[in-house]
Protein backbone atom coordinates (compact mmCIF):
# COMPACT_ATOMS: atom_id res chain seq x y z
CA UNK A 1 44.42 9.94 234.93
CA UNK A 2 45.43 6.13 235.95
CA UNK A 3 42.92 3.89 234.82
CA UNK A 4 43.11 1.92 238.02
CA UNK A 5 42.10 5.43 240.33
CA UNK A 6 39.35 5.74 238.12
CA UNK A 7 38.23 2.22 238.67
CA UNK A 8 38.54 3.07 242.41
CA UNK A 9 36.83 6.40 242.38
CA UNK A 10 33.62 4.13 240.70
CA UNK A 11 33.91 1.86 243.47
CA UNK A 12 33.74 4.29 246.00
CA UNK A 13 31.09 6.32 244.49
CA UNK A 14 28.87 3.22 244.59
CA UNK A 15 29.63 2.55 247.92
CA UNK A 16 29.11 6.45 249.18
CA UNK A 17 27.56 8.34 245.75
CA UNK A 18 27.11 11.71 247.95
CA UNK A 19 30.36 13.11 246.19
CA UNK A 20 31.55 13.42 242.29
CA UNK A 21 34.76 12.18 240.87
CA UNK A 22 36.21 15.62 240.63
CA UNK A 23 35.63 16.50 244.65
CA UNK A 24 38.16 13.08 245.06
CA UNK A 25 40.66 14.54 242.10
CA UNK A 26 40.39 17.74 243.57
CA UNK A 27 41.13 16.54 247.03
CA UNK A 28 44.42 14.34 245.64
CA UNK A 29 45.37 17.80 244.29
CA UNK A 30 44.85 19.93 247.13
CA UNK A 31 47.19 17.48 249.00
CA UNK A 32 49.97 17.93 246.69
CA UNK A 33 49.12 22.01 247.20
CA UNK A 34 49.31 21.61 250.82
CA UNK A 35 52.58 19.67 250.54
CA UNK A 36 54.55 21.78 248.33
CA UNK A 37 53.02 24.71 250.17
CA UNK A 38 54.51 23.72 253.95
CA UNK A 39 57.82 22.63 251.61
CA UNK A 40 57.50 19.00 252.97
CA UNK A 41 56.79 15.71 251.55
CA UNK A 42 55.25 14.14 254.57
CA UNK A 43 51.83 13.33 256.08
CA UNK A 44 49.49 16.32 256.61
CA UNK A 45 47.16 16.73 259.17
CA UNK A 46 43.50 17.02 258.31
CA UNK A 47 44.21 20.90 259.82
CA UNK A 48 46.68 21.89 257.32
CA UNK A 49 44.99 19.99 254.35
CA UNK A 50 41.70 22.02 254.82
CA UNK A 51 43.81 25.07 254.48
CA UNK A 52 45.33 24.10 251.66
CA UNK A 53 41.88 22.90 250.41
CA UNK A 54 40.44 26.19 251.17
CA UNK A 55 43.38 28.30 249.26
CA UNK A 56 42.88 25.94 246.34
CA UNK A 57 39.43 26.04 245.79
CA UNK A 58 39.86 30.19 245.80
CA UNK A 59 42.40 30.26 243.74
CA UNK A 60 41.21 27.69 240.92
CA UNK A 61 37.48 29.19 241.21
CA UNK A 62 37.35 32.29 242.37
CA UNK A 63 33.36 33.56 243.08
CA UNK A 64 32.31 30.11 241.44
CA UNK A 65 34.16 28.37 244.52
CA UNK A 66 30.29 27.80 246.35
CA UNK A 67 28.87 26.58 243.18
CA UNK A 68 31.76 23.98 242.33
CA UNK A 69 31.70 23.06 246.04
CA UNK A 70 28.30 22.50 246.01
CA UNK A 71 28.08 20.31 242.59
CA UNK A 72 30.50 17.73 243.59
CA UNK A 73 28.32 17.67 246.82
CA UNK A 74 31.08 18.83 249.51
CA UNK A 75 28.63 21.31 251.80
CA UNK A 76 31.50 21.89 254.64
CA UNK A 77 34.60 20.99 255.81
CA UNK A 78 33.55 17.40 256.99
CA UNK A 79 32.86 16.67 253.59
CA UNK A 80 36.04 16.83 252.70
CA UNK A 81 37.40 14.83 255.45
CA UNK A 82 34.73 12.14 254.55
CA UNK A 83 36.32 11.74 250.86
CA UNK A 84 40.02 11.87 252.49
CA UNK A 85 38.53 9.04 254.59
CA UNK A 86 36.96 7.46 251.62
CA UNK A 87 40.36 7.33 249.88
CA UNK A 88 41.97 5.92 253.05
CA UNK A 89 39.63 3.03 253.33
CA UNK A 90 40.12 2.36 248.99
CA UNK A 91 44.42 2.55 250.04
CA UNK A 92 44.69 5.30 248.01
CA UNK A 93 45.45 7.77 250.76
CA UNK A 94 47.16 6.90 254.30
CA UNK A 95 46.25 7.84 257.83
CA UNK A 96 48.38 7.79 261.41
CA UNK A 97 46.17 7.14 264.41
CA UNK A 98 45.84 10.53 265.30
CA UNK A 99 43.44 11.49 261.95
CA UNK A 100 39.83 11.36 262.54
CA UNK A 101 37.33 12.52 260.70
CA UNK A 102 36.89 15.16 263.51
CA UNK A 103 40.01 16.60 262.59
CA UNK A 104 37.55 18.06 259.38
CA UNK A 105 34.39 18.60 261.56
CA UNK A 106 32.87 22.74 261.56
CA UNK A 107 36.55 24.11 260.87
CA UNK A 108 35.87 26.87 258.66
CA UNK A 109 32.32 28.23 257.54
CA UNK A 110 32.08 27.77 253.48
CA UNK A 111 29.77 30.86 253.37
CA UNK A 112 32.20 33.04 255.06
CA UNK A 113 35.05 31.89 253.43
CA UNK A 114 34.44 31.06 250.03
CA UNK A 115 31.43 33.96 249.23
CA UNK A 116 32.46 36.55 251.55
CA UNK A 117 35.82 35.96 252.24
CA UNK A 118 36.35 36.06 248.19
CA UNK A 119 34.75 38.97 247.92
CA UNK A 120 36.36 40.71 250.81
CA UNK A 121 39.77 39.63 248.73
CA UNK A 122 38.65 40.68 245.45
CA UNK A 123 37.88 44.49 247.57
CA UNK A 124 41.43 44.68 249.06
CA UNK A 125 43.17 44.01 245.65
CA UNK A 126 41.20 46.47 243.89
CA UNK A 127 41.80 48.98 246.34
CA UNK A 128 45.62 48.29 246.18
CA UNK A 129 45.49 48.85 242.48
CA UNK A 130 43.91 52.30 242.62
């Protein structure tokens, strides 16, 4: 990782230490998910990177999403928009004038998605394999 997003990363954790490194790194790489995902290289709305988020998180960790979630500190989907905001106000992220943080506000419940909503996946692809 750049030496000078690390140094960055410390500065905002200082300033705002409710999230770990990783949540930020994780966010940075669910943008470049979203991105490649909706086959554009332009700026995504806080709507489609949540999705993306959400997709990510399942796919890189599974039943353990809640627990990882929960680690770095991210408890909902405002939490993420608070360390895409975080990033914004550091320059290491860019915003138009339509992003807000209530773009990210009570969008998707984590429970439902990542515990549930896992396991509710995990039923339907047994089932398909029997």
């Amino acid at each position: 990782m750049n030496r000078n997003f690390e140094h960055i990363l410390e500065t905002i954790q200082i300033k705002d230490p409710r999230y770990k490194q990783e949540a930020y790194e994780f966010m940075m790489e669910a943008l470049t998910f979203t991105q490649k995902r909706i086959q554009a290289h332009r700026h995504v709305t806080g709507e489609e990177l949540l999705d993306g988020a959400k997709d990510l998180v399942i796919r890189k960790f599974g039943p353990l999403a809640m627990t990882v979630l929960q680690h770095w500190g991210v408890k909902n989907t405002e939490d993420f928009g608070h360390l895409v905001f975080n990033l914004v106000e550091n320059k290491i992220l860019s915003k138009t004038e339509q992003d807000s943080i209530e773009s990210f506000r009570n969008r998707y419940d984590f429970e439902d998605v990542f515990r549930r909503g896992y396991r509710n996946q995990l039923h339907k692809k047994i089932s398909r394999m029997r």
